[in-house]
C-alpha atoms as a PDB file:
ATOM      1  CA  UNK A   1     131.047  59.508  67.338  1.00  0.00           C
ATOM      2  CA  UNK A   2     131.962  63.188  67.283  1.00  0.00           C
ATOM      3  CA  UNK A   3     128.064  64.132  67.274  1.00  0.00           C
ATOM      4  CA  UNK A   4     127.011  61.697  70.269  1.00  0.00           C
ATOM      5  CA  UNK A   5     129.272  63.116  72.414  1.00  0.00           C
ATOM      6  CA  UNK A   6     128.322  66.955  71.405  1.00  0.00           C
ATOM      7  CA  UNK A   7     124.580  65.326  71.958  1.00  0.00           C
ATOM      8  CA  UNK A   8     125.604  63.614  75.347  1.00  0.00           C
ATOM      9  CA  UNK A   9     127.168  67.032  76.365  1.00  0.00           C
ATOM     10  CA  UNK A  10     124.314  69.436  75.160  1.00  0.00           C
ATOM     11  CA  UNK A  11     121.869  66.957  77.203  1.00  0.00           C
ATOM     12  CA  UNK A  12     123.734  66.726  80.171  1.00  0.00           C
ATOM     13  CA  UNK A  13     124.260  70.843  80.034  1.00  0.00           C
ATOM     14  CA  UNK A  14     120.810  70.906  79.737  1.00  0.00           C
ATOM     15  CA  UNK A  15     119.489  68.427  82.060  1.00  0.00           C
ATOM     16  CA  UNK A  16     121.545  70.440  85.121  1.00  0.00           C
ATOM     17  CA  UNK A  17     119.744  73.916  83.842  1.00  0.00           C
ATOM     18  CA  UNK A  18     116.589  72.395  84.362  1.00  0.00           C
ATOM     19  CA  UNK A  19     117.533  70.462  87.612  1.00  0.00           C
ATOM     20  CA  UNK A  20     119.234  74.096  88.535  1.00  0.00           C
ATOM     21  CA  UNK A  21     116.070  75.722  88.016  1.00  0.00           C
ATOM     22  CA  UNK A  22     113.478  73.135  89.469  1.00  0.00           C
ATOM     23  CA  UNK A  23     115.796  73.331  92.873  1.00  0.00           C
ATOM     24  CA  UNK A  24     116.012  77.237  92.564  1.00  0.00           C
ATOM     25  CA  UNK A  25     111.954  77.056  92.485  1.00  0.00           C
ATOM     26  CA  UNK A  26     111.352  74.911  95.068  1.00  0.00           C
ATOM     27  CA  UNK A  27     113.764  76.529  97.344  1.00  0.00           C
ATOM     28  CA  UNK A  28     111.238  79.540  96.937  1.00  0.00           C
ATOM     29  CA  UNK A  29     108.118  78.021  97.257  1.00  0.00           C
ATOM     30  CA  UNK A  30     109.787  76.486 100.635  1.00  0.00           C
ATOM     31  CA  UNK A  31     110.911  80.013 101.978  1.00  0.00           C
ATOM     32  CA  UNK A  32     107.468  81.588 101.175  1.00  0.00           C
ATOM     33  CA  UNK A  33     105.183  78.805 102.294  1.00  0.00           C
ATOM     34  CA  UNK A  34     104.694  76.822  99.149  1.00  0.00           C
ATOM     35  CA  UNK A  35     100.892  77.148  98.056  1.00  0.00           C
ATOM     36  CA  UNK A  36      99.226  76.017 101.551  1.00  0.00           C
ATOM     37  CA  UNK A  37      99.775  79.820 102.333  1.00  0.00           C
ATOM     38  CA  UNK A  38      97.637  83.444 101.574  1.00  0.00           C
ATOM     39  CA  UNK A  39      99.618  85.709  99.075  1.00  0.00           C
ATOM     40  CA  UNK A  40     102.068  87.334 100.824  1.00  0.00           C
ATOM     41  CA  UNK A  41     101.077  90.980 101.451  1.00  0.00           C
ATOM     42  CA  UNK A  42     103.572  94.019 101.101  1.00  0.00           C
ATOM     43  CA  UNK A  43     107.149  94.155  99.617  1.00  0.00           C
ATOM     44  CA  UNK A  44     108.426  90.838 100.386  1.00  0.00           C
ATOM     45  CA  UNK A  45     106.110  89.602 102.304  1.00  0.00           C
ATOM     46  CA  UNK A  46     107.057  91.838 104.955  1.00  0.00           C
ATOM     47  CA  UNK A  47     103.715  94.097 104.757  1.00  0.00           C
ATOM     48  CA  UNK A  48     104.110  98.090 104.525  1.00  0.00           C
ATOM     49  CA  UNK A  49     102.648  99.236 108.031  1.00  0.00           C
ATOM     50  CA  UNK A  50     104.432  98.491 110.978  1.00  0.00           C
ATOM     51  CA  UNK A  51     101.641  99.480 113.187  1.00  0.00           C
ATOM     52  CA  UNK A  52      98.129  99.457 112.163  1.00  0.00           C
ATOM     53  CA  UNK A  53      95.996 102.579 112.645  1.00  0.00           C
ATOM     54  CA  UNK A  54      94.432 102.962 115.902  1.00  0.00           C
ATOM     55  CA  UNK A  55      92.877 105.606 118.408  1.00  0.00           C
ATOM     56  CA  UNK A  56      96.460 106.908 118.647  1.00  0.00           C
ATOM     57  CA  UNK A  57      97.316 107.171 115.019  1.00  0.00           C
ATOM     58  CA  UNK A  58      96.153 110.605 114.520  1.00  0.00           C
ATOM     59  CA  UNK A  59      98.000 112.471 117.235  1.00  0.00           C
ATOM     60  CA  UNK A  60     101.554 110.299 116.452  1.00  0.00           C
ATOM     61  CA  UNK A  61     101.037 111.287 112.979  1.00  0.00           C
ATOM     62  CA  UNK A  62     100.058 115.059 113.864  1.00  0.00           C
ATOM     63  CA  UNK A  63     103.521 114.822 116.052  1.00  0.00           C
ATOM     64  CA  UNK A  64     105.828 113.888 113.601  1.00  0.00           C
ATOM     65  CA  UNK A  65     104.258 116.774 111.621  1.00  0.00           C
ATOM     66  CA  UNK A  66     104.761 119.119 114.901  1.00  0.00           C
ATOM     67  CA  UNK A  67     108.355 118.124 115.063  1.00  0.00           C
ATOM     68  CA  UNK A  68     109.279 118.781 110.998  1.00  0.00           C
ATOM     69  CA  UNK A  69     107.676 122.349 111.734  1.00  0.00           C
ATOM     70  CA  UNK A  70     109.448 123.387 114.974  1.00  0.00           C
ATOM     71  CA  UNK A  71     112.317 125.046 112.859  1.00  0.00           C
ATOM     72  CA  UNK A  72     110.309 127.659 111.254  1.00  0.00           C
ATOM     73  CA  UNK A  73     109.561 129.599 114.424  1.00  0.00           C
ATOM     74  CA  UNK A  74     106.182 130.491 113.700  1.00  0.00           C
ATOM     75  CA  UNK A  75     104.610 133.727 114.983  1.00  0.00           C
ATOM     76  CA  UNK A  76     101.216 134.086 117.391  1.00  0.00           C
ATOM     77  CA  UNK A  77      99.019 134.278 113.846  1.00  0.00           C
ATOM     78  CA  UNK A  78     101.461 131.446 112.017  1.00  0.00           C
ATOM     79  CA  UNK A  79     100.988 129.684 114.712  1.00  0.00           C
ATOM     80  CA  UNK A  80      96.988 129.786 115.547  1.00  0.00           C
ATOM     81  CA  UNK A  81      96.759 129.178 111.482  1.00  0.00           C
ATOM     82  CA  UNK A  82      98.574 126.165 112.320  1.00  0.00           C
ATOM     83  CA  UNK A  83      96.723 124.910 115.048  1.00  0.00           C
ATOM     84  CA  UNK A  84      93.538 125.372 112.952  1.00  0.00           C
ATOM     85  CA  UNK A  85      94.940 123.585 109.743  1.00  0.00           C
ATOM     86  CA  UNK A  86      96.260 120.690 112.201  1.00  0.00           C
ATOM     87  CA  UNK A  87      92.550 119.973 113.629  1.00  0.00           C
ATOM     88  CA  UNK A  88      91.259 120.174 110.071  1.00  0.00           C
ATOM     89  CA  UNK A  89      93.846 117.201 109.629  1.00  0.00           C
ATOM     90  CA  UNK A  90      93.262 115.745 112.571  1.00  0.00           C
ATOM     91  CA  UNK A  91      89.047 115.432 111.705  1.00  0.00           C
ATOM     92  CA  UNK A  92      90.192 113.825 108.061  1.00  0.00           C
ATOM     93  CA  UNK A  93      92.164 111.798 109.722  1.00  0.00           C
ATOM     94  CA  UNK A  94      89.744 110.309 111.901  1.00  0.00           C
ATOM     95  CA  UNK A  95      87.237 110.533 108.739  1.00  0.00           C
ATOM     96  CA  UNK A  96      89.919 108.559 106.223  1.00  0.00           C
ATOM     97  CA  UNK A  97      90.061 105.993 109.605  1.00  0.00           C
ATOM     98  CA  UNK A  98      86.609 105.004 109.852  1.00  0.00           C
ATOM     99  CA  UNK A  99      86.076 105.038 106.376  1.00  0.00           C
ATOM    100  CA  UNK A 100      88.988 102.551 105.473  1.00  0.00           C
ATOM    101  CA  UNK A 101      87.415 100.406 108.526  1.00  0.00           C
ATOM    102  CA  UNK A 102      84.078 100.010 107.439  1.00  0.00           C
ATOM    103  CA  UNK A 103      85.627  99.142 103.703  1.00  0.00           C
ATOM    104  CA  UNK A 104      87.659  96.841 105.384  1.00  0.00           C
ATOM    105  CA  UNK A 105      85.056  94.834 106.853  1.00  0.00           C
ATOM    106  CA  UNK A 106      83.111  95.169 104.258  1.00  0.00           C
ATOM    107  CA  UNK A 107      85.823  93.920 101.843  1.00  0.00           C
ATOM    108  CA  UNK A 108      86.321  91.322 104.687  1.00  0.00           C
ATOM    109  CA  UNK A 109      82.791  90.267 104.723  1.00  0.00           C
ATOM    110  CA  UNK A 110      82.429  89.704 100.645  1.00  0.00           C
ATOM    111  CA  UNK A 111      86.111  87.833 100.697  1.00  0.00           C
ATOM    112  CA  UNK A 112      84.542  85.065 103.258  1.00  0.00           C
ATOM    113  CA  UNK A 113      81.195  84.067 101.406  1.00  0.00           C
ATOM    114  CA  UNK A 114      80.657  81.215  99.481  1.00  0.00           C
ATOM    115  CA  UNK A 115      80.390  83.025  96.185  1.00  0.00           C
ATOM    116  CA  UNK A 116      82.359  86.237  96.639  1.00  0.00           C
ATOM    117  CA  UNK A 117      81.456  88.800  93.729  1.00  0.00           C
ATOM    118  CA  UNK A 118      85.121  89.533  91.888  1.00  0.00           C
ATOM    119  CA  UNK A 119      83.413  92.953  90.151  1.00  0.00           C
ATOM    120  CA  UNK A 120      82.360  93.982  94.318  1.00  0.00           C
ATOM    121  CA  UNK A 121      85.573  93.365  95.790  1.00  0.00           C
ATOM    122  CA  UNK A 122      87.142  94.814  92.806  1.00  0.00           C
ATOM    123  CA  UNK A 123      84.872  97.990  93.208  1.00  0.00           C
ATOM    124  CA  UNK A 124      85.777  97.935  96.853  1.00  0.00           C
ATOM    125  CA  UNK A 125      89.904  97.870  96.290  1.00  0.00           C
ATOM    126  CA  UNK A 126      89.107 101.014  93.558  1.00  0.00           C
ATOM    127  CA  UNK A 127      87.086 103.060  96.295  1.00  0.00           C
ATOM    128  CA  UNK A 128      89.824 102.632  98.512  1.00  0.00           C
ATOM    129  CA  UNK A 129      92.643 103.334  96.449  1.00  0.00           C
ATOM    130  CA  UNK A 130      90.226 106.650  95.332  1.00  0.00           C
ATOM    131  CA  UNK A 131      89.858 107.229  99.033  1.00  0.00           C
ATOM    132  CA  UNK A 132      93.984 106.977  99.539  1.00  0.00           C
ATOM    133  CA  UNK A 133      94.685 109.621  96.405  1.00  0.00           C
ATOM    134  CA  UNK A 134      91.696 111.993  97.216  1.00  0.00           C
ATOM    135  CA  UNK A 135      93.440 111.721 101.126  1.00  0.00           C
ATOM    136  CA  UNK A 136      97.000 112.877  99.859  1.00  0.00           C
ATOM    137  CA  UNK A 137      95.402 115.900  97.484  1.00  0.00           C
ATOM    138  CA  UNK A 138      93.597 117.076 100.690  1.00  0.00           C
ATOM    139  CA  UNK A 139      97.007 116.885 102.517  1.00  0.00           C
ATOM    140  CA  UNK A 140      99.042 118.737  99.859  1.00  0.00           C
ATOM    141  CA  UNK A 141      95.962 121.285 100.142  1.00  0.00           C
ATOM    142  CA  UNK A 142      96.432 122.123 103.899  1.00  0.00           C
ATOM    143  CA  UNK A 143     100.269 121.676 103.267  1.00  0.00           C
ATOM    144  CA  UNK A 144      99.501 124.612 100.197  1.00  0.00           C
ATOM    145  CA  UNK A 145      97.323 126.588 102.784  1.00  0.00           C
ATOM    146  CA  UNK A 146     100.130 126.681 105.531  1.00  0.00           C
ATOM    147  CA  UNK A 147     102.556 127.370 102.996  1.00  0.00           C
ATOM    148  CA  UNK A 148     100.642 130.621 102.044  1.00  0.00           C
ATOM    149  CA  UNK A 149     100.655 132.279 105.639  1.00  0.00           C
ATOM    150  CA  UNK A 150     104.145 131.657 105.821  1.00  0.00           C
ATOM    151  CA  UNK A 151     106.945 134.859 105.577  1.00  0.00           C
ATOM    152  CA  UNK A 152     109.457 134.297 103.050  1.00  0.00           C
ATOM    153  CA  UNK A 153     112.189 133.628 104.929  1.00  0.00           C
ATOM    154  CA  UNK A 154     110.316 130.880 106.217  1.00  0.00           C
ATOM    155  CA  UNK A 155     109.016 130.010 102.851  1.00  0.00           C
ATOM    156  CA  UNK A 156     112.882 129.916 101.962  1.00  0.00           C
ATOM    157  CA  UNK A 157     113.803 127.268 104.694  1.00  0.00           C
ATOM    158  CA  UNK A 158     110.923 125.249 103.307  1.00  0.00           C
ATOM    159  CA  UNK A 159     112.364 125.392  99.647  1.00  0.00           C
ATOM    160  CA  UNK A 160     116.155 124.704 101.300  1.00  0.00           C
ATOM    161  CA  UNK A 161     114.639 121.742 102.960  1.00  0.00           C
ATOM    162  CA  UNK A 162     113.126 120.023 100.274  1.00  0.00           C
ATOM    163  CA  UNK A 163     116.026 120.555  98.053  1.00  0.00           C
ATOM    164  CA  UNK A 164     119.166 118.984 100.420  1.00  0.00           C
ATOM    165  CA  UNK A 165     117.150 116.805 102.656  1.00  0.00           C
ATOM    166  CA  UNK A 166     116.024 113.354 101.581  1.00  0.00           C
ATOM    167  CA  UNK A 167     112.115 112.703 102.249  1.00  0.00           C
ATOM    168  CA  UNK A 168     112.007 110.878 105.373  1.00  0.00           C
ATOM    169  CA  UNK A 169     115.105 112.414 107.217  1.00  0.00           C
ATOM    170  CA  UNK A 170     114.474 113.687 110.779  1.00  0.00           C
END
């Protein structure tokens, strides 16, 4: 009698796991759309942009860069140097833009035939993601060249900045 009743327990312990678990599942596949929806996009679904790159992208982005540079108080020379490195970002920018269009579409275009090729789209997704690194190497060069033409006080605030202020304070 003793092992029945260890057996009947065990069973029923397991039997509410699984029921546990099959509930827990569902109630996910219910919150995310079950499998009638795409694959979610982002970190949780939520995506990573919240705008998506337009005409104005380039001149909000060279602002916020304006703004974290205000507090160096850059000279006439500083400053032209400045100017000139900004329009070099400003022209990648716009480059990186119409590039990651035209992959789009193209990645777009494969995606909705019959037969898409895996190995294209794959290729695509690696030009792109070659396209993003080879974009932030170009940026930490400008951000190396503007660095250089800097006086050391200056280069000192820099340093200060980066060591007490977290990454995306304003």
């Amino acid at each position: 009698m003793k092992i029945q009743k260890k057996h009947v327990v065990i069973g029923l312990i397991v039997l509410f796991i699984t029921l546990f678990m099959g509930f827990g599942i569902m109630a996910i596949g219910k919150v995310r759309g079950g499998c009638d929806r795409h694959f979610p996009t982002g970190f949780h679904g939520r995506g990573f942009h919240t705008r998506h790159l337009d005409k104005d992208s380039p001149e909000r982005m060279l602002s916020f860069l304006d703004k974290r540079i205000e507090f160096l108080d850059l000279n006439e020379t500083q400053d032209r140097k400045y100017k000139q490195i900004r329009s070099k970002i400003k022209d990648h920018f716009n480059k990186h833009m119409e590039d990651r269009k035209a992959s789009e579409e193209q990645l777009q275009k494969e995606i909705h035939r019959e037969n898409p090729d895996i190995n294209l789209i794959a290729d695509l997704i690696k030009k792109r993601i070659q396209g993003m690194s080879s974009s932030m190497e170009e940026g930490l060069k400008y951000f190396a060249e503007f660095y250089k033409q800097l006086d050391e006080n200056q280069k000192k605030l820099i340093i200060e900045r980066f060591r007490h202020c977290p990454p995306y304070s304003s």
